[in-house]
Protein backbone atom coordinates (compact mmCIF):
# COMPACT_ATOMS: atom_id res chain seq x y z
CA UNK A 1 -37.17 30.71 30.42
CA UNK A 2 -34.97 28.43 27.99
CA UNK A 3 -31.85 27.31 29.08
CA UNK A 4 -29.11 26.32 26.84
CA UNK A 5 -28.72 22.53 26.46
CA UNK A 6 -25.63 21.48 28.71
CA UNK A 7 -22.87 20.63 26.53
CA UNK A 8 -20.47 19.26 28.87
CA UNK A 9 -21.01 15.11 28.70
CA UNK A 10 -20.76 15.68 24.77
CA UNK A 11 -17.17 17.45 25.73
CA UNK A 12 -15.94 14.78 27.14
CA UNK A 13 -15.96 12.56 24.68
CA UNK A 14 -14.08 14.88 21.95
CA UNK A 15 -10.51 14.35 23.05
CA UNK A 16 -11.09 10.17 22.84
CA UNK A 17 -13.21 10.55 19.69
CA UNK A 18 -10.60 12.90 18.49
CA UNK A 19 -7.57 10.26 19.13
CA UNK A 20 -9.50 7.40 17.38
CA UNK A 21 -10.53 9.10 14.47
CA UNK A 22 -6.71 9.83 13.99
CA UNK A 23 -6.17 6.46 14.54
CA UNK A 24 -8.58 5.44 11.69
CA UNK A 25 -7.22 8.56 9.39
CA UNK A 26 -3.30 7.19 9.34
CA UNK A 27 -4.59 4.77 7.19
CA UNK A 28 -5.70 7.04 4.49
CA UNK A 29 -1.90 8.60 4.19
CA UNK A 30 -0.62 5.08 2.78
CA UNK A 31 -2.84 2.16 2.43
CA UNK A 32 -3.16 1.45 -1.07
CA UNK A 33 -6.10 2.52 -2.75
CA UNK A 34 -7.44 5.16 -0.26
CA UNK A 35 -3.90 7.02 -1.37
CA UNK A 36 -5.44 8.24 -4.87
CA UNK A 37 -5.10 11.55 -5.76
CA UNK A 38 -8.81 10.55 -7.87
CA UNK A 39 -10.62 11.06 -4.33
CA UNK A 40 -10.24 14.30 -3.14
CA UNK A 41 -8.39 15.26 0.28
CA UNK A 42 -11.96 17.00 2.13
CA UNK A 43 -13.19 13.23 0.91
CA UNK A 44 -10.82 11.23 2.94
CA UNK A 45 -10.89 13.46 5.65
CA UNK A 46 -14.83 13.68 5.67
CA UNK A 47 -14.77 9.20 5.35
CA UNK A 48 -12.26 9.58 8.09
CA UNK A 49 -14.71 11.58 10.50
CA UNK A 50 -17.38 9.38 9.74
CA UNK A 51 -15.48 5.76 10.21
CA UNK A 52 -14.56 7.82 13.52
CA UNK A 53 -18.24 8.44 14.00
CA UNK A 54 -19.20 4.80 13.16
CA UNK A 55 -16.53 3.16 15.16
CA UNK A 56 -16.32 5.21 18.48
CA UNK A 57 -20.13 4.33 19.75
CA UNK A 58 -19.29 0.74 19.65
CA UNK A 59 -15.72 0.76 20.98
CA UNK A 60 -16.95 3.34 23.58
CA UNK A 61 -16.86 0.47 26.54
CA UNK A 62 -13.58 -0.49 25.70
CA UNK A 63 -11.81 2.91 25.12
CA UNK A 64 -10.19 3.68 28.16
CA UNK A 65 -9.08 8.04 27.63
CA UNK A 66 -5.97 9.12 28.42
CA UNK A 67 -6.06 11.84 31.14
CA UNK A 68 -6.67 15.62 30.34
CA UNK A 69 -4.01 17.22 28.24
CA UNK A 70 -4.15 20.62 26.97
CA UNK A 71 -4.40 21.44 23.60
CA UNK A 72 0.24 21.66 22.87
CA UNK A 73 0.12 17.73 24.91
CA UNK A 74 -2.72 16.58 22.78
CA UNK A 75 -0.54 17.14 19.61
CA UNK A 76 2.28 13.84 20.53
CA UNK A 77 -1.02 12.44 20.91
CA UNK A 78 -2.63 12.76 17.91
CA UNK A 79 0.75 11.92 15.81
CA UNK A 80 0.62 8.56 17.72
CA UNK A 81 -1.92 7.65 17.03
CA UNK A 82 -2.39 8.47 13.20
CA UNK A 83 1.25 6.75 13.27
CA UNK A 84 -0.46 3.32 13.93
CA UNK A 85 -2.47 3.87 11.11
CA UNK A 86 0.38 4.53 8.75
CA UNK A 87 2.34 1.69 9.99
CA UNK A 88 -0.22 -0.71 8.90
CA UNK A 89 -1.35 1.03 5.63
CA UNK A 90 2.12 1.38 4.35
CA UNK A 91 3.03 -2.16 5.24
CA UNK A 92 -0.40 -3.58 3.10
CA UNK A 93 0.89 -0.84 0.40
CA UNK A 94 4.62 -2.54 -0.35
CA UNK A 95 3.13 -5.85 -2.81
CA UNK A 96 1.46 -3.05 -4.46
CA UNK A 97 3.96 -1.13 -5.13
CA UNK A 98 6.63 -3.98 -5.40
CA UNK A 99 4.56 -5.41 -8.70
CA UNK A 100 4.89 -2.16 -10.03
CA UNK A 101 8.42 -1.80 -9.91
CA UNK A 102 8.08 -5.31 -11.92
CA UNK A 103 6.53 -3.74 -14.74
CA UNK A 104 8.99 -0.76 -14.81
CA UNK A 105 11.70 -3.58 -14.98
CA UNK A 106 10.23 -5.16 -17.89
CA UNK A 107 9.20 -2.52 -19.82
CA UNK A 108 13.14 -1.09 -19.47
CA UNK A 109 14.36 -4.22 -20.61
CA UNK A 110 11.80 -4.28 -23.15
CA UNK A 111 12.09 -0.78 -24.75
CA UNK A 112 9.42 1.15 -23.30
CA UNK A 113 11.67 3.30 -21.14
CA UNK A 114 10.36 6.62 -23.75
CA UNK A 115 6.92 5.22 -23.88
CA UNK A 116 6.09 6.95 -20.13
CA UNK A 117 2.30 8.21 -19.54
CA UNK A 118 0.94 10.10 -16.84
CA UNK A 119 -0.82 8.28 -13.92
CA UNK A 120 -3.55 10.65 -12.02
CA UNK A 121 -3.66 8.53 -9.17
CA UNK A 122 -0.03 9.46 -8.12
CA UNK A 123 0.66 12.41 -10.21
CA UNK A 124 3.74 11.45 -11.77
CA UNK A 125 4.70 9.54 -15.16
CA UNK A 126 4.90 5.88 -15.09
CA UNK A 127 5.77 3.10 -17.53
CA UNK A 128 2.74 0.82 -18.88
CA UNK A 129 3.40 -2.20 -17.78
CA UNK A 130 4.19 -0.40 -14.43
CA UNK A 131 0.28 0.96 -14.25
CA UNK A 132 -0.38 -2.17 -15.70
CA UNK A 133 0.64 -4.27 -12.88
CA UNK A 134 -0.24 -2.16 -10.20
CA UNK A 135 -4.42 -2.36 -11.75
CA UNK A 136 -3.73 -6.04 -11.57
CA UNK A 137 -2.49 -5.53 -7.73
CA UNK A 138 -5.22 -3.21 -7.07
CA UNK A 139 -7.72 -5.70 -8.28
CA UNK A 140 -6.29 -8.63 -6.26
CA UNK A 141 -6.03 -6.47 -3.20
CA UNK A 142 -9.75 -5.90 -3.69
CA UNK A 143 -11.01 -8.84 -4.14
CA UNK A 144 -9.19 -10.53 -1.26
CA UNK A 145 -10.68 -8.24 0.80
CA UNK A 146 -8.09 -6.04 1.89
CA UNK A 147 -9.82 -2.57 2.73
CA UNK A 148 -11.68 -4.36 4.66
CA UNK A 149 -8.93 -6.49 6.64
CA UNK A 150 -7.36 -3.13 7.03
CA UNK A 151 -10.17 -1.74 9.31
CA UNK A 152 -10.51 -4.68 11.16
CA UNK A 153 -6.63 -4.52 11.73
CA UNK A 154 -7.13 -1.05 12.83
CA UNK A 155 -9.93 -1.58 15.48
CA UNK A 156 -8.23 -4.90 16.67
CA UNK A 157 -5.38 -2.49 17.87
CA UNK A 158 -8.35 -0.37 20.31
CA UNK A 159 -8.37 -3.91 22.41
CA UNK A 160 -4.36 -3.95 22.49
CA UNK A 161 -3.65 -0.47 22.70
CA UNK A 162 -4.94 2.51 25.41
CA UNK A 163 -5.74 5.57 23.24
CA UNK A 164 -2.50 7.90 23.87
CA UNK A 165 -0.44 4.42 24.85
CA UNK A 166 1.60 4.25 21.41
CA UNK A 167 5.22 5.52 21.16
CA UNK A 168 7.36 5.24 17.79
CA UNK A 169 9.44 2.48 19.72
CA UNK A 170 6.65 -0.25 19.00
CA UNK A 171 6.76 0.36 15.16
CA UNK A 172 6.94 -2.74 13.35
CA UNK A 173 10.38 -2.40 11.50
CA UNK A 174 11.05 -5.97 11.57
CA UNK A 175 7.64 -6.41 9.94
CA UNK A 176 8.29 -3.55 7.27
CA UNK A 177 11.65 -4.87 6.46
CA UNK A 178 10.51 -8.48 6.02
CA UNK A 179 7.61 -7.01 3.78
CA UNK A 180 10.18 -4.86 1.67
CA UNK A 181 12.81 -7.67 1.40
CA UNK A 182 9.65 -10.27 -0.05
CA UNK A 183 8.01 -7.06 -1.98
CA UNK A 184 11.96 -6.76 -3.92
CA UNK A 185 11.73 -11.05 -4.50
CA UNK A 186 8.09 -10.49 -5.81
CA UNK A 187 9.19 -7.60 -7.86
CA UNK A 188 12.44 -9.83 -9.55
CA UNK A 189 10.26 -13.09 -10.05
CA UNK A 190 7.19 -11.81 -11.77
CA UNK A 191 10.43 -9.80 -13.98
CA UNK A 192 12.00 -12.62 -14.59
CA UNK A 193 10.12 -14.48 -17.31
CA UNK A 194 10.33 -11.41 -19.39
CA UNK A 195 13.76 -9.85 -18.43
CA UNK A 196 15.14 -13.81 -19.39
CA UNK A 197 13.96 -14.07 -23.21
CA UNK A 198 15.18 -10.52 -23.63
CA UNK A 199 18.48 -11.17 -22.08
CA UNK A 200 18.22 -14.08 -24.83
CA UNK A 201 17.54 -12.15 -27.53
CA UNK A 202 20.19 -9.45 -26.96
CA UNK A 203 22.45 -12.53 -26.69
CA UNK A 204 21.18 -13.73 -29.99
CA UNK A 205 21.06 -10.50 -32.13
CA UNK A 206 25.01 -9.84 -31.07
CA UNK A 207 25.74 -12.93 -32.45
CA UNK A 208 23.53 -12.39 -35.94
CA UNK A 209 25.32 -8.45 -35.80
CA UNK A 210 28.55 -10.00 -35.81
CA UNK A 211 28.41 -13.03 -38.32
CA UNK A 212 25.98 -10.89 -40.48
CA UNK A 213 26.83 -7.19 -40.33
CA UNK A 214 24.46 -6.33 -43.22
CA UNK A 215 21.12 -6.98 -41.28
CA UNK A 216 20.36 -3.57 -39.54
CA UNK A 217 19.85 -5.74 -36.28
CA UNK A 218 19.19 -2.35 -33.94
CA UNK A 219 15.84 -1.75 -36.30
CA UNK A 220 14.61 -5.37 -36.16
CA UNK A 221 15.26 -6.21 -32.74
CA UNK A 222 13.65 -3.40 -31.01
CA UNK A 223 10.25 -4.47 -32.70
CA UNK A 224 11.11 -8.34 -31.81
CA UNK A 225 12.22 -7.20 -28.23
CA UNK A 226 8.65 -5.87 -27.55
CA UNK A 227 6.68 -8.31 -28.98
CA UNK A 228 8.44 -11.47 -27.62
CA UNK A 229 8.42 -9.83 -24.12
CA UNK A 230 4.60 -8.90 -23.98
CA UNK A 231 4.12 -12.53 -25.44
CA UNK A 232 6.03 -13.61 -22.48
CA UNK A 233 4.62 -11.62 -20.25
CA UNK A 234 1.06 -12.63 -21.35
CA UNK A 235 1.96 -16.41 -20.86
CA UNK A 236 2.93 -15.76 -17.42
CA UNK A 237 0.26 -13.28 -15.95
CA UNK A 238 -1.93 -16.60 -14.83
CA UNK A 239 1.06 -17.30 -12.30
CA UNK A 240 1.59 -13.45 -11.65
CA UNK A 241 -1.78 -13.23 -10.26
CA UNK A 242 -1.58 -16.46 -7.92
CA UNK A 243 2.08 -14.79 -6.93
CA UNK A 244 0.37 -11.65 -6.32
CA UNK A 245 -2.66 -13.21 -4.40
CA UNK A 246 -0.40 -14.87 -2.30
CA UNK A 247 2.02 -11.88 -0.99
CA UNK A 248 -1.04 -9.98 -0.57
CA UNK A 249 -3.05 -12.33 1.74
CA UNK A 250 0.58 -12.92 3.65
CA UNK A 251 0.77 -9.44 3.72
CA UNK A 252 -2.71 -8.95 5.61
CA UNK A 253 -2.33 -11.79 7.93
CA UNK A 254 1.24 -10.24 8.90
CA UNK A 255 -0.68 -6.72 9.39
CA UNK A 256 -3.53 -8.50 11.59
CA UNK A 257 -0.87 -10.44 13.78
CA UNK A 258 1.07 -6.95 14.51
CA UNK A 259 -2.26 -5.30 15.48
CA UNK A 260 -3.09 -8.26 17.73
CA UNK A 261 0.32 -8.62 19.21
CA UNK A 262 0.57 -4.96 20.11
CA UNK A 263 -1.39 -5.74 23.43
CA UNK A 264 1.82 -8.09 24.34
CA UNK A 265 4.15 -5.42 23.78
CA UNK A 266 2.56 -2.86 25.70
């Protein structure tokens, strides 16, 4: 007579593989990249299960589970630890989005405040140079590595921190503010270049409206507005990108020291 294979060792690894693939999936609600609306949500959650599946054999030694909860105490649980996720996904997100907001400023100084298009990945309109900037991020995050410094971050914190051992008291805000404050600087310098020959320009086309009233300066200066700023803006993209490089690799060291200090804090 068959018996039914016994279940129960598989069982009790469900509630630690549960916590880590949580763990793992806070990344996907704000690290940049993994937020696009182009990859659908039974994607990320499916990637999610499987980085849980991938990770959770080889951490197994190390994981120390938290006792047995029942289903309504399993729930603080499980927002912990996606919350350490999140933390360090929306910390590597802010020089992404910070060289956005650089684009919007230029293109509003520039003119292009009407010329708004529709971006897919975040399902709202955005200005060009905005998307623009934000590719250029996107590809510098890449190729330093990032999603990949972002996983590592994530199973440096399964040394530091006991599965079920993270309260919202340990969240980085020092970190995040530090990150926002040099995100707003990154945002304003990479601006600059373009915002300063416009603020030149205005300055010169209100003197040539005043001493010659006859030139329809509103007309000409748009058009001269646009292309002096995109010629500006071309001239400094070199030194964008080695700006950009650099927040973004500070950015991931800062993310990796957190993870690996967490142990400290416990």
């Amino acid at each position: 007579m068959d018996h039914a294979p016994d279940i129960r060792p598989l069982l009790a690894h469900l509630v630690p593989w549960t916590l880590v693939t949580f763990r793992i999936a806070g990344v996907f609600v704000m690290a940049p990249l993994l937020t696009s609306l182009m990859i659908p949500a039974r994607y990320k959650a499916l990637l999610a299960v499987l980085l849980g599946c991938a990770v959770y054999p080889v951490l197994a030694d190390r994981i120390h589970a938290p006792p047995e909860v029942d289903v309504i105490g399993l729930v603080p649980l499980l927002f912990a630890e996606a919350l350490i996720g999140l933390v360090i996904g929306a910390i590597a997100a802010l020089p992404l989005l910070s060289l956005e907001m650089a684009g919007i400023l230029m293109g509003q100084n520039m003119g292009f405040g009407l010329a708004r298009i529709y971006n897919p990945e975040a399902d709202f309109d955005t200005d060009i140079l905005g998307q623009l900037l934000f590719y250029i991020a996107a590809a510098a995050f890449i190729a330093v590595g990032g999603l990949e410094h972002l996983l590592l971050a994530i199973l440096d914190t399964f040394d530091r921190v006991p599965l079920g051992g993270f309260d919202a008291s340990r969240v980085p805000l020092d970190a995040f503010v530090g990150t926002l404050t040099s995100g707003f600087e990154l945002a304003f310098r990479v601006s600059l270049p373009v915002t300063g020959i416009v603020l030149l320009l205005v300055v010169v086309f209100g003197v040539v409206g005043k001493t010659m009233p006859q030139i329809n300066i509103m007309s000409v200066g748009f058009t001269i507005k646009i292309v002096c700023g995109l010629l500006m803006f071309a001239l400094a993209i070199y030194a964008v990108r080695d700006a950009v490089g650099d927040e973004i690799d500070g950015v991931l060291a800062g993310v990796r020291r957190w993870a690996v200090s967490l142990g400290g804090a416990a």
